[in-house]
C-alpha atoms as a PDB file:
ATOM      1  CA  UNK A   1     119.261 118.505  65.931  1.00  0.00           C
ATOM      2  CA  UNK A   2     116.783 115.336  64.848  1.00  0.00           C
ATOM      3  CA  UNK A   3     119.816 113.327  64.198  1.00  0.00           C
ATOM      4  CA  UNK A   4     121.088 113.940  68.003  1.00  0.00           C
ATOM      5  CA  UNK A   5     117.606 113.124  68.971  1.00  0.00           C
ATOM      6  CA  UNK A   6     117.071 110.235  67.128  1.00  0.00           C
ATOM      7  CA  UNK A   7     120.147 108.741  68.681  1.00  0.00           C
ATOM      8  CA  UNK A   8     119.340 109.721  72.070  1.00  0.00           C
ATOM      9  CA  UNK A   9     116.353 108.328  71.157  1.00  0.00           C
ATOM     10  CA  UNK A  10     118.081 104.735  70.261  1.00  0.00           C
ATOM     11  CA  UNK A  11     121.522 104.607  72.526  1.00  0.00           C
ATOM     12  CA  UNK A  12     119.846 105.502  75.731  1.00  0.00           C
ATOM     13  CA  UNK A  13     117.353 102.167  76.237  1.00  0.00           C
ATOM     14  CA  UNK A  14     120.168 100.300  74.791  1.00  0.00           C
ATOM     15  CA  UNK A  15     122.399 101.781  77.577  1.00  0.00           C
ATOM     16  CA  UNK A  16     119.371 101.276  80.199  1.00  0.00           C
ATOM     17  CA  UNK A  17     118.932  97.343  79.009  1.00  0.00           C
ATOM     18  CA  UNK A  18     122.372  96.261  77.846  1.00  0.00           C
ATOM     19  CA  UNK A  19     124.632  93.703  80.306  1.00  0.00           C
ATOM     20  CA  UNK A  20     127.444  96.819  81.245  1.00  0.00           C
ATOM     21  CA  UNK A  21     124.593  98.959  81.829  1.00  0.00           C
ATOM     22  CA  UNK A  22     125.710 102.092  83.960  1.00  0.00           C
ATOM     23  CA  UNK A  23     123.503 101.262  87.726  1.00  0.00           C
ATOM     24  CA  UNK A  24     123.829 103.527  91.019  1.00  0.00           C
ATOM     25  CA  UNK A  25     122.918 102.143  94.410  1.00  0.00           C
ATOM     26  CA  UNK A  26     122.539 104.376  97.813  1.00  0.00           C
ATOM     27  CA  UNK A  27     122.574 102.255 101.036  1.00  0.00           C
ATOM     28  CA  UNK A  28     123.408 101.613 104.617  1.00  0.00           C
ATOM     29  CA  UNK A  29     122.263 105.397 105.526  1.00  0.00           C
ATOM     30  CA  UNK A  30     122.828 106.057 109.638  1.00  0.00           C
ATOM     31  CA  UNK A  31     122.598 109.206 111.200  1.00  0.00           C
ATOM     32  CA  UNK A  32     124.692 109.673 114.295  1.00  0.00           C
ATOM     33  CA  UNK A  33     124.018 112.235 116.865  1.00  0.00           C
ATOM     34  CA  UNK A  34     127.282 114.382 117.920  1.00  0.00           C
ATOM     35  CA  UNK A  35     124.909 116.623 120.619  1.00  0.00           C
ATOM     36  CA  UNK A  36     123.798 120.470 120.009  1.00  0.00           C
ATOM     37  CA  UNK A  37     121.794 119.562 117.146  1.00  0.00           C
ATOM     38  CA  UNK A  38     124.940 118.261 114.569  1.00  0.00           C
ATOM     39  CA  UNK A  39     124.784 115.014 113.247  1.00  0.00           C
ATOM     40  CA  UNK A  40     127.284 112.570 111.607  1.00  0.00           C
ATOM     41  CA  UNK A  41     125.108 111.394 108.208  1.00  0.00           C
ATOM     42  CA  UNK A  42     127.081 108.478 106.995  1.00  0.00           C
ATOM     43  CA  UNK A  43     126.086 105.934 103.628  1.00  0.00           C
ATOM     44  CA  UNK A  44     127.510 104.041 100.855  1.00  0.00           C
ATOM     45  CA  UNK A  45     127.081 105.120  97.149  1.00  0.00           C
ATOM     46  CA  UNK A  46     127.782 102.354  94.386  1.00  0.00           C
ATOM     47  CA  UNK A  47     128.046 102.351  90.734  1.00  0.00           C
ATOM     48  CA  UNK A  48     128.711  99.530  88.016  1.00  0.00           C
ATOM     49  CA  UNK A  49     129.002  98.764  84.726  1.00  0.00           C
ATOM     50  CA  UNK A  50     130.735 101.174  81.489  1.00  0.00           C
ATOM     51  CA  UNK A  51     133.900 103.284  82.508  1.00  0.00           C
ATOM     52  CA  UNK A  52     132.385 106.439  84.389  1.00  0.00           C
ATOM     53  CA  UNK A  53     134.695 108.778  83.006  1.00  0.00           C
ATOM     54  CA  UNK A  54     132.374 108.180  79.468  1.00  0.00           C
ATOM     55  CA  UNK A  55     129.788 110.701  81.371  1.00  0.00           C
ATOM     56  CA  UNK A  56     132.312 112.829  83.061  1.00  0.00           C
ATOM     57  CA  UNK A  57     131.071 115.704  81.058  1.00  0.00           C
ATOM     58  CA  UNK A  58     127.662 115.225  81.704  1.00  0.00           C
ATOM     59  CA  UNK A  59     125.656 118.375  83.105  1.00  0.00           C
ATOM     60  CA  UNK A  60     122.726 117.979  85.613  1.00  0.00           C
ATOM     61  CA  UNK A  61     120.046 120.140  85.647  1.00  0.00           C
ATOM     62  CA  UNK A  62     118.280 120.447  88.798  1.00  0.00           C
ATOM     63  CA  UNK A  63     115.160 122.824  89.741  1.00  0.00           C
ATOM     64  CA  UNK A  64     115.743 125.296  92.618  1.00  0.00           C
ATOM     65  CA  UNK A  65     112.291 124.802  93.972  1.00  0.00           C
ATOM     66  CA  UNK A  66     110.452 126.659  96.856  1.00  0.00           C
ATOM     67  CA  UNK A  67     107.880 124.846  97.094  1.00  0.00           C
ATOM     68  CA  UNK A  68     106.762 121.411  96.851  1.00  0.00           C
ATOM     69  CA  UNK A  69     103.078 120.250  96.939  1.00  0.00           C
ATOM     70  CA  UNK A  70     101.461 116.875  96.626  1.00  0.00           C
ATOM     71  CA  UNK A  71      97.286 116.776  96.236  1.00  0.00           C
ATOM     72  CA  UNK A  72      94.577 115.279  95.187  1.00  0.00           C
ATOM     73  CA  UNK A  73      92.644 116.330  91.750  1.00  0.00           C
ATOM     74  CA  UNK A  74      89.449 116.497  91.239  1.00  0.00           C
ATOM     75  CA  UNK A  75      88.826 114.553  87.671  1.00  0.00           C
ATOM     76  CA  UNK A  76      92.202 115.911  87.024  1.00  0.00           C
ATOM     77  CA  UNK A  77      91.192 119.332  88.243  1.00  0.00           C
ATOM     78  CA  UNK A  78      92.731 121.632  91.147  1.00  0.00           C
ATOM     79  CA  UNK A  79      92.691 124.965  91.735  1.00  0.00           C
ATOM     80  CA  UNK A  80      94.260 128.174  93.416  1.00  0.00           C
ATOM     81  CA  UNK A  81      92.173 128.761  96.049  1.00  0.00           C
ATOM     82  CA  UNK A  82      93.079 125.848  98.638  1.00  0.00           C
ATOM     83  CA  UNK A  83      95.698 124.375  96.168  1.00  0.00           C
ATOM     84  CA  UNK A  84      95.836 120.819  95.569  1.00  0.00           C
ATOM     85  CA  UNK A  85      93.842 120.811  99.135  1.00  0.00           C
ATOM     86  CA  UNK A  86      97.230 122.139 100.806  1.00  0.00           C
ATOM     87  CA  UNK A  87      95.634 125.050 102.364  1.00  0.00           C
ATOM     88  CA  UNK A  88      97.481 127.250 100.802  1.00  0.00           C
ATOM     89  CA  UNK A  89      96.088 130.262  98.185  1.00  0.00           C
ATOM     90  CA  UNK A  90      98.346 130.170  94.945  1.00  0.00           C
ATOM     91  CA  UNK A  91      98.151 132.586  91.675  1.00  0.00           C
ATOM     92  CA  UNK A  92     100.279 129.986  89.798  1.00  0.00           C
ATOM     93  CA  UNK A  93      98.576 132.060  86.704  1.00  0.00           C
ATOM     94  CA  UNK A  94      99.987 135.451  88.021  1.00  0.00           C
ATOM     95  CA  UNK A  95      96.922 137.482  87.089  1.00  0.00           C
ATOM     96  CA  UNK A  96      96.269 138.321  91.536  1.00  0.00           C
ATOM     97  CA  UNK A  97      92.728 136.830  91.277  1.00  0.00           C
ATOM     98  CA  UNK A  98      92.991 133.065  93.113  1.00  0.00           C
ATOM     99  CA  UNK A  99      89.934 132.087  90.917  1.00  0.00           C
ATOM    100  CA  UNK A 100      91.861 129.997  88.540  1.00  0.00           C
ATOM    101  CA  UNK A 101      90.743 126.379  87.471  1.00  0.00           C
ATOM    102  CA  UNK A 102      93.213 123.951  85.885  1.00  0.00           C
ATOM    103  CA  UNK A 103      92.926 120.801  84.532  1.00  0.00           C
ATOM    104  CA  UNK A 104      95.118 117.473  83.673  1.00  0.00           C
ATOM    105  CA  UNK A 105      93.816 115.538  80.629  1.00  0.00           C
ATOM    106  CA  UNK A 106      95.331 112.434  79.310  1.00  0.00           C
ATOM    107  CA  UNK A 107      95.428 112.149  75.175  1.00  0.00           C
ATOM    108  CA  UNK A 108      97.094 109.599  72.565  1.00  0.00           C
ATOM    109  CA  UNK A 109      99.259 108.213  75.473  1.00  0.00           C
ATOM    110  CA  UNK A 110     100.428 112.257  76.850  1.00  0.00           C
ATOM    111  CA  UNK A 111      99.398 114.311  79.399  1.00  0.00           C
ATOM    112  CA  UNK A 112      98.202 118.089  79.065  1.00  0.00           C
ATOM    113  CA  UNK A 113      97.795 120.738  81.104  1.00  0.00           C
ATOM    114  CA  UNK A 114      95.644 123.522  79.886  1.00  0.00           C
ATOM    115  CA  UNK A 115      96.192 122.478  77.120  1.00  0.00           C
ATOM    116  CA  UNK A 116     100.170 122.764  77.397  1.00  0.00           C
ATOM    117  CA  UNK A 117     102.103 119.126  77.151  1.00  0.00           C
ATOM    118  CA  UNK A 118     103.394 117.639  80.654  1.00  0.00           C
ATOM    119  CA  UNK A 119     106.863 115.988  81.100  1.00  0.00           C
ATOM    120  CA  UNK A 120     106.807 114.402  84.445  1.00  0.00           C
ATOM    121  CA  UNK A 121     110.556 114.823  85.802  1.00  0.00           C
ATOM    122  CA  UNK A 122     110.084 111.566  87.871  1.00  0.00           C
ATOM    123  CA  UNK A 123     109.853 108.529  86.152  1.00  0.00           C
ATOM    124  CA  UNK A 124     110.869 104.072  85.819  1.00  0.00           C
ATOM    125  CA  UNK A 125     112.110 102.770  82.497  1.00  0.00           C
ATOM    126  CA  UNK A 126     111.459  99.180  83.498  1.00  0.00           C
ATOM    127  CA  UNK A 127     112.220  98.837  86.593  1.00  0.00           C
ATOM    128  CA  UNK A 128     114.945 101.792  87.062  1.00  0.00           C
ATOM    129  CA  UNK A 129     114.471 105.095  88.737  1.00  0.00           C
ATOM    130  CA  UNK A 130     114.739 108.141  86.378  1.00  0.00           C
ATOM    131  CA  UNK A 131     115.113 111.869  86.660  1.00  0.00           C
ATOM    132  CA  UNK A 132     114.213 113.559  83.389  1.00  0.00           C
ATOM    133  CA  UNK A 133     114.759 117.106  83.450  1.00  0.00           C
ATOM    134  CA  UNK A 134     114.219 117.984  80.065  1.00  0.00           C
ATOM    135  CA  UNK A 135     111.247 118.058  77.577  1.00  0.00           C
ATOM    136  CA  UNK A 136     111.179 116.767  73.800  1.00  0.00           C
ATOM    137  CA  UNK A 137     113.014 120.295  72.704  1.00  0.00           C
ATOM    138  CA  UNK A 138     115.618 119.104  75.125  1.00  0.00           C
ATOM    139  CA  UNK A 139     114.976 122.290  77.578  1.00  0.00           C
ATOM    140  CA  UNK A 140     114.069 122.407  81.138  1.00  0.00           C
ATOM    141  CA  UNK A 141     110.766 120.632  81.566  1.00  0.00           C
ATOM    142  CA  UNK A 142     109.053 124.610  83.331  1.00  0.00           C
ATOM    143  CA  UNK A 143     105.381 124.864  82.729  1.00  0.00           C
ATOM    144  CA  UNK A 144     103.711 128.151  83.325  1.00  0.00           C
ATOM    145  CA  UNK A 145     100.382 129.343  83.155  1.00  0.00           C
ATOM    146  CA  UNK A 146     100.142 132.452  81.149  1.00  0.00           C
ATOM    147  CA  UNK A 147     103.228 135.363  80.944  1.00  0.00           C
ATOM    148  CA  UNK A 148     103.037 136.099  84.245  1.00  0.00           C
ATOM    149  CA  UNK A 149     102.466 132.543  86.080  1.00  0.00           C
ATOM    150  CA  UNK A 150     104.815 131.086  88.241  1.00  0.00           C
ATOM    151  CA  UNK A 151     107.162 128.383  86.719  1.00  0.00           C
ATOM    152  CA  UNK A 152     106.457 125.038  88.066  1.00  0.00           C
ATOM    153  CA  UNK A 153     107.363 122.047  87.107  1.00  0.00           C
ATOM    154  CA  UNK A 154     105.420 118.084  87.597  1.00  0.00           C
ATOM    155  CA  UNK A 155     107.331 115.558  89.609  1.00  0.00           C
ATOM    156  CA  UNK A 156     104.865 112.826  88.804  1.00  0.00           C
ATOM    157  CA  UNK A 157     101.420 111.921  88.358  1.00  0.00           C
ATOM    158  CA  UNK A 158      99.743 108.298  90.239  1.00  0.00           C
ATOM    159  CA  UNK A 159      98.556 106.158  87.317  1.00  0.00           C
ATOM    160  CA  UNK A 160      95.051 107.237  87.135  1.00  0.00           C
ATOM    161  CA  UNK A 161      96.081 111.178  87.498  1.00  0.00           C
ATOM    162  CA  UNK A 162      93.978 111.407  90.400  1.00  0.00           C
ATOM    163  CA  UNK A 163      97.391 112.458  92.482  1.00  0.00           C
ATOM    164  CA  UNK A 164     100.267 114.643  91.607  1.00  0.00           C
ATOM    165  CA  UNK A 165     103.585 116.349  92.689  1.00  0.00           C
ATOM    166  CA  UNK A 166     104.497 119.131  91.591  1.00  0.00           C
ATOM    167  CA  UNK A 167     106.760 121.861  92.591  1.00  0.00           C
ATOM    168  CA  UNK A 168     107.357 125.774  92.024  1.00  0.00           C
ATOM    169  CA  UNK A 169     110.369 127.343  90.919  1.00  0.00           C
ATOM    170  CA  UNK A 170     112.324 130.693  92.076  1.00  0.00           C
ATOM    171  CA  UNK A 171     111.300 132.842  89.271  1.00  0.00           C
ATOM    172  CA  UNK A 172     114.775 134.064  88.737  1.00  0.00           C
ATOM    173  CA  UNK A 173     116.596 131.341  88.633  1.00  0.00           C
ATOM    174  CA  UNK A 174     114.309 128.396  87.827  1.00  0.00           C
ATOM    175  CA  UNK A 175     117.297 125.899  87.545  1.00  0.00           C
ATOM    176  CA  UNK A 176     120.619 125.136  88.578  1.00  0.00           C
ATOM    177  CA  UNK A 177     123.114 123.201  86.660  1.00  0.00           C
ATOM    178  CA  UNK A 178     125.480 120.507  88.520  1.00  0.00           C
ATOM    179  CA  UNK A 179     128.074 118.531  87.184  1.00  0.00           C
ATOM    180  CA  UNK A 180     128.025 114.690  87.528  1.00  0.00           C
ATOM    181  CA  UNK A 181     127.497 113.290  89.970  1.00  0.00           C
ATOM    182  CA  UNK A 182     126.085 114.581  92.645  1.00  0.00           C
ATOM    183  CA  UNK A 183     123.970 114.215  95.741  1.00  0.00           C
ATOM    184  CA  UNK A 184     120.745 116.041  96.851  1.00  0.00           C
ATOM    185  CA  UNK A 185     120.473 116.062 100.988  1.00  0.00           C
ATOM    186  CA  UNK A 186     116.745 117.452 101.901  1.00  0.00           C
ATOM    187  CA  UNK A 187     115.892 117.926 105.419  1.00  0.00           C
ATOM    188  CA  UNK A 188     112.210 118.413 106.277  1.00  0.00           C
ATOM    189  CA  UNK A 189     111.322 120.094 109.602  1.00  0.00           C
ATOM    190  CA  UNK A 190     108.581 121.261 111.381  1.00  0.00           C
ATOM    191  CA  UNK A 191     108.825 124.985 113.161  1.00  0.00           C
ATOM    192  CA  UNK A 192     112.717 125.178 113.228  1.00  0.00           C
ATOM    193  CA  UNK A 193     113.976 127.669 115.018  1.00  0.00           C
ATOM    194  CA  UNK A 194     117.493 128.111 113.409  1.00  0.00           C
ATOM    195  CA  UNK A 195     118.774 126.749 109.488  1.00  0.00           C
ATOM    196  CA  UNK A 196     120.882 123.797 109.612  1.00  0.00           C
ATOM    197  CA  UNK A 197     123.600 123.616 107.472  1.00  0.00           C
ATOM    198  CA  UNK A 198     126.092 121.553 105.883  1.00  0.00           C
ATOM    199  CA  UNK A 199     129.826 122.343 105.872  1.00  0.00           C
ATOM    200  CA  UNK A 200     130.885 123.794 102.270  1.00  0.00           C
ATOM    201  CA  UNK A 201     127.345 124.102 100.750  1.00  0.00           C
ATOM    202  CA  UNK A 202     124.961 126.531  99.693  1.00  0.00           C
ATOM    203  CA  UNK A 203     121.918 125.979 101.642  1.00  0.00           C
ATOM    204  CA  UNK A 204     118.557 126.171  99.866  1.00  0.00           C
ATOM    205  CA  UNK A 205     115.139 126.122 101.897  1.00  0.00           C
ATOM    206  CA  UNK A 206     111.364 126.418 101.220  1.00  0.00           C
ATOM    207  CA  UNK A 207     108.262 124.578 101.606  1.00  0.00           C
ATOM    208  CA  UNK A 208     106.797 121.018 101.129  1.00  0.00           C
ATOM    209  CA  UNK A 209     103.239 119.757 101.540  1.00  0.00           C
ATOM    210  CA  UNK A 210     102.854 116.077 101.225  1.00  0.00           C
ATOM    211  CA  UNK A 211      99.497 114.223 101.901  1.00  0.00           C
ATOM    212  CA  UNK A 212     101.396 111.163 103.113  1.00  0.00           C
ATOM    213  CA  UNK A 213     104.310 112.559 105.349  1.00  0.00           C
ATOM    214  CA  UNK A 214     104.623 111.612 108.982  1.00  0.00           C
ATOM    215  CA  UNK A 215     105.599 114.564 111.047  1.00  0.00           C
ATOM    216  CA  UNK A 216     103.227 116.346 110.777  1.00  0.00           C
ATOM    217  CA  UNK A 217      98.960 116.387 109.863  1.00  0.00           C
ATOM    218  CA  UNK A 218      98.123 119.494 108.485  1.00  0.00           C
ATOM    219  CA  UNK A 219     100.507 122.673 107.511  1.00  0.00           C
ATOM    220  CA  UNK A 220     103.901 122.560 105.267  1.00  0.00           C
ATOM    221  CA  UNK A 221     106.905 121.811 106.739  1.00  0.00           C
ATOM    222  CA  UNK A 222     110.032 123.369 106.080  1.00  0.00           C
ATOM    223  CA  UNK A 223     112.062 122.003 103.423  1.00  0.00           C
ATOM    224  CA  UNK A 224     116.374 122.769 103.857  1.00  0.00           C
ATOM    225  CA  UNK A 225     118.535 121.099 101.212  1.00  0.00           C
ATOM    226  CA  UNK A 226     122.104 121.475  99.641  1.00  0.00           C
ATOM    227  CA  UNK A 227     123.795 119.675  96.321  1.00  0.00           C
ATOM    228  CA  UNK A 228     126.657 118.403  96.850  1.00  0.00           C
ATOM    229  CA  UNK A 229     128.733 117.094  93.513  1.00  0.00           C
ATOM    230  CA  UNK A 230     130.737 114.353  94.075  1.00  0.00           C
ATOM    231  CA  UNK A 231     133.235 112.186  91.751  1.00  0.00           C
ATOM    232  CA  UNK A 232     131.864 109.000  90.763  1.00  0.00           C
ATOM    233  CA  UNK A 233     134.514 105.922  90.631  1.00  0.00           C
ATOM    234  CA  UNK A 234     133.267 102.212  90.226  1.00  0.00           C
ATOM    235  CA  UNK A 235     132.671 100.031  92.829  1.00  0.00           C
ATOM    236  CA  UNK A 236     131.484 101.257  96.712  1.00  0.00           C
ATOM    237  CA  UNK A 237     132.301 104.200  98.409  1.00  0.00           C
ATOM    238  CA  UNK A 238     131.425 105.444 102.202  1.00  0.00           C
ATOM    239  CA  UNK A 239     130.937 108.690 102.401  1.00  0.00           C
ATOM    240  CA  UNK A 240     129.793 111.183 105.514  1.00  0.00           C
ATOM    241  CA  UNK A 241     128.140 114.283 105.631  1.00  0.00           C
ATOM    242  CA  UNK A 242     128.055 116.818 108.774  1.00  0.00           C
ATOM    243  CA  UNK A 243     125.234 118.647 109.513  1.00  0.00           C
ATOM    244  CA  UNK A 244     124.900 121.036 111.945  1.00  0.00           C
ATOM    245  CA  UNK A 245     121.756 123.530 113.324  1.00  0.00           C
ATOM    246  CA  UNK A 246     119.238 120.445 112.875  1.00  0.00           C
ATOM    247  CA  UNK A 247     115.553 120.328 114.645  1.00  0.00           C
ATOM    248  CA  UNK A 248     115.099 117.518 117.426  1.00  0.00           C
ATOM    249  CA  UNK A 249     112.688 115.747 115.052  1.00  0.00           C
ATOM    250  CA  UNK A 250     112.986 115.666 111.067  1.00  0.00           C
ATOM    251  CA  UNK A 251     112.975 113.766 107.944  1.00  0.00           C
ATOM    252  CA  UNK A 252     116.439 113.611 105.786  1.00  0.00           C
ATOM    253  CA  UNK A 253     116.497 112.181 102.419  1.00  0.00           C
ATOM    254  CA  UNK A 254     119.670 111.258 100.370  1.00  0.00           C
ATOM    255  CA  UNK A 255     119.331 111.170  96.622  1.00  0.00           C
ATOM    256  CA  UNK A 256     122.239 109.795  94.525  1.00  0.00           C
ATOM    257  CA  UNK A 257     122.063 111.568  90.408  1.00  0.00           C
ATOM    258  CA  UNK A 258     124.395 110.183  87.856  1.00  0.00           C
ATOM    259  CA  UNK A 259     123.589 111.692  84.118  1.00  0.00           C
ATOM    260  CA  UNK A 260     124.178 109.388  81.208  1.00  0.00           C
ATOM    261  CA  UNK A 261     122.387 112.386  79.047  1.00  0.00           C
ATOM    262  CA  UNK A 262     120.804 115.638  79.874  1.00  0.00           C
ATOM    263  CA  UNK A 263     117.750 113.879  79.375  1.00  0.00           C
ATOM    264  CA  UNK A 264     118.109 111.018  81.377  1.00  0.00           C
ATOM    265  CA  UNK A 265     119.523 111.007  85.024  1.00  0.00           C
ATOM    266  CA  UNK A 266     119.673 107.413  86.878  1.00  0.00           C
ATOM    267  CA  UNK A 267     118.265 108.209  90.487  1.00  0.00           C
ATOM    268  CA  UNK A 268     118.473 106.495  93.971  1.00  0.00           C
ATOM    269  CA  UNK A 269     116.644 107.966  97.009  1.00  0.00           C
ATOM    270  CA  UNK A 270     116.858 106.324 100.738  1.00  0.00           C
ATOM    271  CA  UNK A 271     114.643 108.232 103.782  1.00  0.00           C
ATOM    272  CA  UNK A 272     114.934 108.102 107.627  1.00  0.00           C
ATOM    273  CA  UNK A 273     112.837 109.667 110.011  1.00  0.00           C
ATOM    274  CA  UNK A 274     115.216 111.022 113.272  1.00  0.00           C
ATOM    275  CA  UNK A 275     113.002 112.054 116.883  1.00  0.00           C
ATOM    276  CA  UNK A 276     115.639 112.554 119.504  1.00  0.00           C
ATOM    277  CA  UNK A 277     113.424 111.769 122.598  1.00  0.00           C
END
């Protein structure tokens, strides 16, 4: 086990830094309006550099979470009651009291938690997007407070930890495991009446409360998304998505995942906002 580590440790940044590096792009996203709420979603993935078919059996592992929350901490503090200033009352500790206090400290270059170690999933190694599932043991990155907390894990801190995303987990199944590649498509919608879906894929929904999203000021919107693995070849390729059941006005956001390790997962996110007036 420390040998595999200690060359993960030393092939990856030579992978991420080296002239055939592996790179994804995600561009060129339209959405076209059919009528009675479908839409044509239509973009161009790319990928360059060593053979693909070296990752082919990579495994992604993705969190199935329910809810999403970004806040403000108080000197790295937040706390159930009015969590992360969301309005919303969480026992992320499990023990049914909403008096917990937590606390983000920064030590020797890491980040704790309660004294627990953080591994932000969300991350740049220079100047390219990463999502890093796993933790120095090589498991999912879960944090929970106590036996019977909730499992959660951090997308990413701002630089002076004064911010941070996080996101809970269904407590049965905290994660679900993907082959490579594949796409996430997220829509976020405020009161929906009816679940869009996609054609072919499982649809997954819960809640997101962001302090800098545009649809809405105050409550959390609905958040519907599916996975959707695709085969990875070099070079460009258009692809189109249909979704039906969608609100008049929402956000969609594409992200494009290739694994070149469990523990490292190149990323590329585009957003458009979509108000049919």
């Amino acid at each position: 086990m420390k040998l595999k580590l200690s060359l993960f440790i030393i092939i990856i940044p030579a992978i991420l830094f080296s002239a055939a590096r592996p790179t994804i792009n995600l561009k060129n996203i339209k959405i076209n309006e059919s009528g009675n709420g479908s839409c044509e979603i239509t973009f161009v993935t790319s990928y360059k550099g060593l053979e693909p078919e070296l990752f082919a059996n990579e495994k992604i592992t993705l969190f199935n979470e329910t809810n999403i929350i970004k806040g403000i901490l108080q000197q790295g503090q937040f706390k159930e009651r009015d969590f992360l200033f969301s309005g919303q009352n969480i026992d992320i500790d499990g023990d049914g009291k909403f008096i917990g206090n937590f606390k983000f400290i920064r030590q020797r270059g890491k980040i704790y938690l309660n004294g627990k170690e953080v591994f932000p999933t969300e991350k740049k190694i220079g100047r390219v997007d990463i999502f890093a599932p796993m933790n120095k043991e090589g498991k999912p990155a879960i944090l929970k407070m106590g036996k019977t907390g909730l499992p959660f894990h951090v997308r990413h801190f701002n630089k002076n930890i004064t911010e941070v995303k996080l996101a809970l987990l269904d407590k049965t199944k905290p994660v679900i495991n993907k082959g490579n590649s594949c796409l996430i498509i997220e829509v976020l919608a405020l009161n929906s009446k009816t679940s869009p879906s996609l054609k072919g894929e499982k649809l997954h929904s819960g809640k997101m409360s962001l302090t800098d999203q545009k649809l809405v000021n105050d409550a959390p919107l609905t958040r519907y998304w599916w996975i959707k693995e695709i085969p990875t070849k070099s070079g460009s390729t258009q692809r189109s998505l249909q979704l039906k059941g969608l609100p008049g006005r929402f956000k969609l956001t594409v992200t494009y995942l290739f694994a070149i390790s469990p523990k490292v997962v190149l990323l590329k996110s585009r957003a458009l906002y979509f108000d049919k007036k």
